[in-house]
N, C-alpha and C. Protein backbone atom coordinates (compact mmCIF):
# COMPACT_ATOMS: atom_id res chain seq x y z
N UNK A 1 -51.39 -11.13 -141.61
CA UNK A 1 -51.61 -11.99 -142.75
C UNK A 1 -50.51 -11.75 -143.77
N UNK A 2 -50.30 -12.78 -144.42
CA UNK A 2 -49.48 -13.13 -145.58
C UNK A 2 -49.91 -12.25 -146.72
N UNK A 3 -49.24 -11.42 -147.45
CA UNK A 3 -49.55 -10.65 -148.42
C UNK A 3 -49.58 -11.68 -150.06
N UNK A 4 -50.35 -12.37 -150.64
CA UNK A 4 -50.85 -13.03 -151.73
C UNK A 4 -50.71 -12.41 -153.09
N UNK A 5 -49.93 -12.83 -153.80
CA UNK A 5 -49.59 -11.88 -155.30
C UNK A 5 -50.85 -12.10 -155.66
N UNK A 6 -51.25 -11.58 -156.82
CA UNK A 6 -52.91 -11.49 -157.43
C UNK A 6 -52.65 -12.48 -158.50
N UNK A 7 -53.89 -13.19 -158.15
CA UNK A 7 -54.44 -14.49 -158.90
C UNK A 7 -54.07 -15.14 -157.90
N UNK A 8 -53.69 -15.18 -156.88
CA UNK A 8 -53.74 -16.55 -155.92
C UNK A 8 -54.95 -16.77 -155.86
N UNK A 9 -55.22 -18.22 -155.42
CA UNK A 9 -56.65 -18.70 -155.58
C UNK A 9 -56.31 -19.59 -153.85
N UNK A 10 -57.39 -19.32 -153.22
CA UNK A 10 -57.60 -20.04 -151.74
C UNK A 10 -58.67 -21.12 -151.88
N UNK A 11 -57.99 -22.09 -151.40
CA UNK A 11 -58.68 -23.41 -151.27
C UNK A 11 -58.82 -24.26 -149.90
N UNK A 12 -60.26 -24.43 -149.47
CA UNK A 12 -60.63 -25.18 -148.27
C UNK A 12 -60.18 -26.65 -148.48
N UNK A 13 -59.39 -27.16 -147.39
CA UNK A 13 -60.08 -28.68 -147.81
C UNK A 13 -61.13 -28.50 -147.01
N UNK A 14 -62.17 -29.39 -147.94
CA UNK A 14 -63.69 -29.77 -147.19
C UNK A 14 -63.11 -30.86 -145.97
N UNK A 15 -64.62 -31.27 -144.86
CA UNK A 15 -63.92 -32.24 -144.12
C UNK A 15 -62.79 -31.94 -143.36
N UNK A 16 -62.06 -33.05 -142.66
CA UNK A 16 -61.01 -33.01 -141.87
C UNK A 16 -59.75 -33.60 -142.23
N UNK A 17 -58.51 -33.10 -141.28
CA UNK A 17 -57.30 -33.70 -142.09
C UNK A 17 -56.44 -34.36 -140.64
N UNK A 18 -55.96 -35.60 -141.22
CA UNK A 18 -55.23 -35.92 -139.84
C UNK A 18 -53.81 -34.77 -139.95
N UNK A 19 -53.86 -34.29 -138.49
CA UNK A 19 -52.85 -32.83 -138.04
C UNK A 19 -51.86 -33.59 -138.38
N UNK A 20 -51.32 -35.00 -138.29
CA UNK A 20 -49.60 -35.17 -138.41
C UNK A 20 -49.27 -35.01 -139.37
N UNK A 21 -49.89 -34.64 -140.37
CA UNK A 21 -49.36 -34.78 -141.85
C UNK A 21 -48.53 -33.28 -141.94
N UNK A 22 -47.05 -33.74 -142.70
CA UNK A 22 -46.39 -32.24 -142.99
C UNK A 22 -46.22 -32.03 -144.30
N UNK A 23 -45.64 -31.54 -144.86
CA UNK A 23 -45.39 -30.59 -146.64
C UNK A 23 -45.57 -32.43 -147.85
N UNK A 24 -45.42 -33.15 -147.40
CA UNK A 24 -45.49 -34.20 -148.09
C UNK A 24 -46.63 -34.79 -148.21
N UNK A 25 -47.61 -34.96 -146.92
CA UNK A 25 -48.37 -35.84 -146.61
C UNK A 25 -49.70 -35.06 -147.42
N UNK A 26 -49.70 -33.24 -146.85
CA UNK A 26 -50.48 -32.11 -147.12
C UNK A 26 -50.44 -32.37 -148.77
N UNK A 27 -48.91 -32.31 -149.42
CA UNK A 27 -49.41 -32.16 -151.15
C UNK A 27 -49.60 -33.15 -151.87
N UNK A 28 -49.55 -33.99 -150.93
CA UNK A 28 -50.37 -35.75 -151.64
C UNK A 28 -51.86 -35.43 -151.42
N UNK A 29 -52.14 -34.85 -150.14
CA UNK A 29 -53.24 -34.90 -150.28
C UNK A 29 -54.27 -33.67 -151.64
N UNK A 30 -53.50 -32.54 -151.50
CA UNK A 30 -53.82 -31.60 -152.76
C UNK A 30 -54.03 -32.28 -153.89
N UNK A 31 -52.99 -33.61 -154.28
CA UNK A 31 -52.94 -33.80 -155.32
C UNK A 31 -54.00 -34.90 -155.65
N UNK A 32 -54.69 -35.52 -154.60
CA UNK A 32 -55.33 -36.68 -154.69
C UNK A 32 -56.49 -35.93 -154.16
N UNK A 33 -56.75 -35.91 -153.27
CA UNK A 33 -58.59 -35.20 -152.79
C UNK A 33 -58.97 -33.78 -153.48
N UNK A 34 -58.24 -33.43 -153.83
CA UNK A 34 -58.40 -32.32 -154.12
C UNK A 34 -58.45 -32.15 -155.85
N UNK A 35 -57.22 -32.81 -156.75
CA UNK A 35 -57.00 -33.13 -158.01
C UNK A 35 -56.33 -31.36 -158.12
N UNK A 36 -55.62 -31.27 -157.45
CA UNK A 36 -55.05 -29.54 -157.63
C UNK A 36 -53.74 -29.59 -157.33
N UNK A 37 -52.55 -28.69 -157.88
CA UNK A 37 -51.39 -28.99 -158.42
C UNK A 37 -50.48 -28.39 -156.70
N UNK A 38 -50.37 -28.61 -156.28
CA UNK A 38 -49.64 -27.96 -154.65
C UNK A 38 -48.15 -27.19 -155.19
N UNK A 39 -47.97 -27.26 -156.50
CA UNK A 39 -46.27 -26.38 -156.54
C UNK A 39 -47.71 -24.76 -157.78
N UNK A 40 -48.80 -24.92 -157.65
CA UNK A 40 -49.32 -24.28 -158.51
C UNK A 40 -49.06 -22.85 -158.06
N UNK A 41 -48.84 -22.03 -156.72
CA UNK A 41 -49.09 -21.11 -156.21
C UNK A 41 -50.04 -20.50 -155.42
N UNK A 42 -50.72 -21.49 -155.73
CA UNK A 42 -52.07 -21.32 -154.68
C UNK A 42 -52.07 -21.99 -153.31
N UNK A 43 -53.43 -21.34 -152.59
CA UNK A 43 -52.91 -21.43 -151.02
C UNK A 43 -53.91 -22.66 -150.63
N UNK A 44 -53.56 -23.95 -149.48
CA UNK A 44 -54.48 -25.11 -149.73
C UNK A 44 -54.28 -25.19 -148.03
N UNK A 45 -55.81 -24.97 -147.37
CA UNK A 45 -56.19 -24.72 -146.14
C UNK A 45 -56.57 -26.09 -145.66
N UNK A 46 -55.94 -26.88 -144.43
CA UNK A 46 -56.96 -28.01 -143.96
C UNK A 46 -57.07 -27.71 -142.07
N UNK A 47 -57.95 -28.48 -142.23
CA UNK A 47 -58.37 -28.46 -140.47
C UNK A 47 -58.51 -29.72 -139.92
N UNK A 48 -57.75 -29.60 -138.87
CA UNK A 48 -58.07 -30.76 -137.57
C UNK A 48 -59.65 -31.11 -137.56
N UNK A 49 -59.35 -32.24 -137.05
CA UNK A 49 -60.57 -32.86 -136.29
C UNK A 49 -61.42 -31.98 -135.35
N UNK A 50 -61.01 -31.78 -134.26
CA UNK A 50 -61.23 -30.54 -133.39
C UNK A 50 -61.69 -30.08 -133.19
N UNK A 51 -61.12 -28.98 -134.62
CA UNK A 51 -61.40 -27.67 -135.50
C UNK A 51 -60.99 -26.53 -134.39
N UNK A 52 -59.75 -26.71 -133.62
CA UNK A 52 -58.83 -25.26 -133.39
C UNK A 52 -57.57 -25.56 -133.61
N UNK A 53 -57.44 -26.33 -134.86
CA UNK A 53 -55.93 -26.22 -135.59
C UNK A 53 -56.11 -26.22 -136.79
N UNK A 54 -55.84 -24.97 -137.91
CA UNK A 54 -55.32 -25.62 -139.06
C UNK A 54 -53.93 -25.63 -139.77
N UNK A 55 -53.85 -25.92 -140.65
CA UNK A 55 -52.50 -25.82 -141.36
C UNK A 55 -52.80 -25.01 -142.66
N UNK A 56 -51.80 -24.82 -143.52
CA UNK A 56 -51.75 -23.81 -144.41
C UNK A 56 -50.55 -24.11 -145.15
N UNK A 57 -50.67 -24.94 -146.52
CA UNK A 57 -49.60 -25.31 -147.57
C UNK A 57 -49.74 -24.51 -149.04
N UNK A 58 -48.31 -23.53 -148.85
CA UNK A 58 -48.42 -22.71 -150.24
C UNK A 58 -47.30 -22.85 -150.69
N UNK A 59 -46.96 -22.86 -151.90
CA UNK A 59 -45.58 -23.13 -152.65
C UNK A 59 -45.35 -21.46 -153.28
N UNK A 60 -44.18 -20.96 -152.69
CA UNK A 60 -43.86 -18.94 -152.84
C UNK A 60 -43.08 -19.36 -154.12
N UNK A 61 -43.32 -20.10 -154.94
CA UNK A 61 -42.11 -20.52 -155.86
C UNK A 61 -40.44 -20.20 -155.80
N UNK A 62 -40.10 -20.60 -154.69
CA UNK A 62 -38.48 -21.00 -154.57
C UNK A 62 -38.82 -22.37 -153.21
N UNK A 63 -40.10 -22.83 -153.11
CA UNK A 63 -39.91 -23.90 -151.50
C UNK A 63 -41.51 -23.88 -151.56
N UNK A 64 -41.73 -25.00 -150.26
CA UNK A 64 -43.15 -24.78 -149.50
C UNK A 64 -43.41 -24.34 -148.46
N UNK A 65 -44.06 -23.64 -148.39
CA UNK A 65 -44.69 -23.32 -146.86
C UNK A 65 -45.39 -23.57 -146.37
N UNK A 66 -45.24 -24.02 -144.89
CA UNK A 66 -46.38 -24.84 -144.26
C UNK A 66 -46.53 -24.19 -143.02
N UNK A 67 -47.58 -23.06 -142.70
CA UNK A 67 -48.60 -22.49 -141.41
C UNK A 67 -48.78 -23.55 -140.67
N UNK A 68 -49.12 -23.16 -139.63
CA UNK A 68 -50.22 -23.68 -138.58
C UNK A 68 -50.66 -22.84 -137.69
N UNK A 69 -51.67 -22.80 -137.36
CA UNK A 69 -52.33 -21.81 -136.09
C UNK A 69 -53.64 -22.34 -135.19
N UNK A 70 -52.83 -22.72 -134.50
CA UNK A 70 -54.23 -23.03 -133.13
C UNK A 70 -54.75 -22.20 -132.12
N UNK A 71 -56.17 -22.51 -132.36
CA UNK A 71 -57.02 -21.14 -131.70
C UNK A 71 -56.77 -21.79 -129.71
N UNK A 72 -56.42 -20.62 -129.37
CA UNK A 72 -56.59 -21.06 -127.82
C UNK A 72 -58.02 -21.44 -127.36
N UNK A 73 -59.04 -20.44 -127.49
CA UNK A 73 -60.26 -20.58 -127.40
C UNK A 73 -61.44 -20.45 -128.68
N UNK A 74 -62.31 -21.52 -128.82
CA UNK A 74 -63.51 -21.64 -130.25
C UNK A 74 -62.89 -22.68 -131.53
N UNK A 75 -63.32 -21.73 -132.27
CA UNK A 75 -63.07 -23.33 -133.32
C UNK A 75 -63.15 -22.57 -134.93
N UNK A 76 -62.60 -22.75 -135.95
CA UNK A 76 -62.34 -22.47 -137.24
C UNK A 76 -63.27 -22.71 -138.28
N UNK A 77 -64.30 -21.78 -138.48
CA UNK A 77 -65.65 -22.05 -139.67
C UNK A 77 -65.19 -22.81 -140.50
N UNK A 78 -65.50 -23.83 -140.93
CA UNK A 78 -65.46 -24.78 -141.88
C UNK A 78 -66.55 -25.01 -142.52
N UNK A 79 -66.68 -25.54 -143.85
CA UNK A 79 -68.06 -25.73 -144.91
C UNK A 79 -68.36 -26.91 -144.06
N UNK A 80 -69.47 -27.67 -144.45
CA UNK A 80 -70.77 -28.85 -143.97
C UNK A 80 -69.84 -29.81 -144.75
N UNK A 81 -69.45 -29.59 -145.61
CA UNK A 81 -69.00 -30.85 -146.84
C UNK A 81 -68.02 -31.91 -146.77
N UNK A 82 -68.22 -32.98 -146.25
CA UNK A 82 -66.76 -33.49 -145.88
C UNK A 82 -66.01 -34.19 -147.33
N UNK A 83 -66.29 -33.71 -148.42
CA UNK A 83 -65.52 -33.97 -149.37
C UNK A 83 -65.09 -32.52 -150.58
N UNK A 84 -64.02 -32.81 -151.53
CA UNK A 84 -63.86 -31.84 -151.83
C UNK A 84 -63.22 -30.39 -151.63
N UNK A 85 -63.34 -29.20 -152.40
CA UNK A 85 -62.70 -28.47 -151.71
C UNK A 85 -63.59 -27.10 -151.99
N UNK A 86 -63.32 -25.55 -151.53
CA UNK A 86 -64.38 -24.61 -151.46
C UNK A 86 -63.48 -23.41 -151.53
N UNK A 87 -63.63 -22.55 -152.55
CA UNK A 87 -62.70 -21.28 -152.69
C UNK A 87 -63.28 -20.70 -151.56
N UNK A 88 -62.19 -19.61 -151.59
CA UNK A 88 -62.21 -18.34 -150.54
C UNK A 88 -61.53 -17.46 -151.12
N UNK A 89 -61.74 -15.85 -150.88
CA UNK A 89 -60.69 -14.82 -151.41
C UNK A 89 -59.92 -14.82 -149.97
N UNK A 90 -58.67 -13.82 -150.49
CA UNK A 90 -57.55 -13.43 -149.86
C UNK A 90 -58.24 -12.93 -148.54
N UNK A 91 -59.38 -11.93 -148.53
CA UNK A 91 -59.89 -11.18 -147.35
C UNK A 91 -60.85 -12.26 -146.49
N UNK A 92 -61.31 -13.40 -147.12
CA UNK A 92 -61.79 -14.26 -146.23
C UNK A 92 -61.12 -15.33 -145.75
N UNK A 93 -59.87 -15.72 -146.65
CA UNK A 93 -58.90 -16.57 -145.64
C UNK A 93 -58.32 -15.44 -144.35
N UNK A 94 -58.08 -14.51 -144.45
CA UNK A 94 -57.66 -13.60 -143.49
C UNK A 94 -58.96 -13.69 -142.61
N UNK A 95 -60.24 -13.64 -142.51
CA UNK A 95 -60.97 -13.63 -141.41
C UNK A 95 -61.10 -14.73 -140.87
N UNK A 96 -60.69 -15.81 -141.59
CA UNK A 96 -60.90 -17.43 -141.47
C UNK A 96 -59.33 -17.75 -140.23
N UNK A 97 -58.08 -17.08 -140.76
CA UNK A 97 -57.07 -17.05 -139.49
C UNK A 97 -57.63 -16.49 -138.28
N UNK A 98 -58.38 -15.42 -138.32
CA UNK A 98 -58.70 -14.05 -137.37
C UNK A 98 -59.66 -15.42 -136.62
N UNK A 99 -60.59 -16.34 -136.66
CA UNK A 99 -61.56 -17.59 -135.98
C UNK A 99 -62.39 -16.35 -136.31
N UNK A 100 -62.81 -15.58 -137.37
CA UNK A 100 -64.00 -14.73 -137.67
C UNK A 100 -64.73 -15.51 -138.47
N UNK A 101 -66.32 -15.32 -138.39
CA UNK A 101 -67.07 -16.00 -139.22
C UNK A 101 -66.81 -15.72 -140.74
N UNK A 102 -66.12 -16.14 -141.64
CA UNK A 102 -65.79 -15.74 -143.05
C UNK A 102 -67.15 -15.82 -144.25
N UNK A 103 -68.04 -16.92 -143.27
CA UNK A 103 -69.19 -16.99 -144.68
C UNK A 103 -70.49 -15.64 -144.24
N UNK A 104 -70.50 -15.06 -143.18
CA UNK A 104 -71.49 -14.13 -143.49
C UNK A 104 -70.59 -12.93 -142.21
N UNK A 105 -69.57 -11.81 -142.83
CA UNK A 105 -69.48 -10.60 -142.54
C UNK A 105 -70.64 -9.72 -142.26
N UNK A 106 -70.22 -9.10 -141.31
CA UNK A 106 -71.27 -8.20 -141.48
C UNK A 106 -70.38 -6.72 -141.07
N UNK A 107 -71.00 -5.76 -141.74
CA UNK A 107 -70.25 -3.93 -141.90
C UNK A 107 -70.64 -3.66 -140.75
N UNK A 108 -70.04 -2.91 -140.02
CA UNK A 108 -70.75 -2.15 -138.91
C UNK A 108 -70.76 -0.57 -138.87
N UNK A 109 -70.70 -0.39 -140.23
CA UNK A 109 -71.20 1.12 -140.32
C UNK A 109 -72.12 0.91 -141.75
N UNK A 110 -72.75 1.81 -141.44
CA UNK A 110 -74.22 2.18 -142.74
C UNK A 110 -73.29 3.26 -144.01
N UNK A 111 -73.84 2.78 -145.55
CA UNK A 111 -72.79 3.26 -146.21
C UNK A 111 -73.57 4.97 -146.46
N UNK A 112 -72.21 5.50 -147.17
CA UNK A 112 -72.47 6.44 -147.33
C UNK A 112 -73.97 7.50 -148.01
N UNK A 113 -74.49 6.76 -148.87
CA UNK A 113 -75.81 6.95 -149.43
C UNK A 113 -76.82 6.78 -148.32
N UNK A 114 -76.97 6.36 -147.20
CA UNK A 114 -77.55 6.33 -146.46
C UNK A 114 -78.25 7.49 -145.82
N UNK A 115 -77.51 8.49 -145.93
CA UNK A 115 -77.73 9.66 -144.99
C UNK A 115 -78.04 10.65 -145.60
């Protein structure tokens, strides 16, 4: 994963995005479905139809960058909502690349007070 200066803010698009769209098509769409600034610094997540491709448009302030990552096998948790958009932190867009369930983690060790 991409290391995120602090205060980046992660944003779902809700819904689906047609895949042909590249750095142009993606920050029209930020700027219109979304009403959010695409040179802002923040990171703006959409997903295929599919749902084992998404893309990933962030502006590092000198350019844009545009991800993509398709899952060989399963499919990319996405919200119910097909409009709009849905924060995430830095550690759940990282489980959200990983095709890990990002809305309910679970620890697999018992914490320390436990014992």
């Amino acid at each position: 994963m991409i290391g995120l200066p602090a205060g980046t803010r992660v944003w779902l698009a809700a819904g689906f995005t047609d895949m042909r769209s590249g750095f142009n098509g993606l920050a029209a769409k930020v700027q219109t479905a979304l009403a959010e600034d695409p040179y802002s610094g923040h990171v703006f997540v959409f997903r295929g139809k599919r749902g084992d491709l998404i893309k990933v448009l962030w502006w590092t302030g000198d350019g844009l960058c545009l991800l993509a990552k398709r899952l060989e096998r399963g499919r990319f948790i996405w919200p119910q909502a097909t409009e709009g958009s849905v924060a995430l932190s830095a550690a759940q867009l990282s489980m959200l690349l990983e095709g890990i369930d990002w809305r309910r983690p679970e620890r697999t060790q018992t914490p320390l007070s436990a014992f």
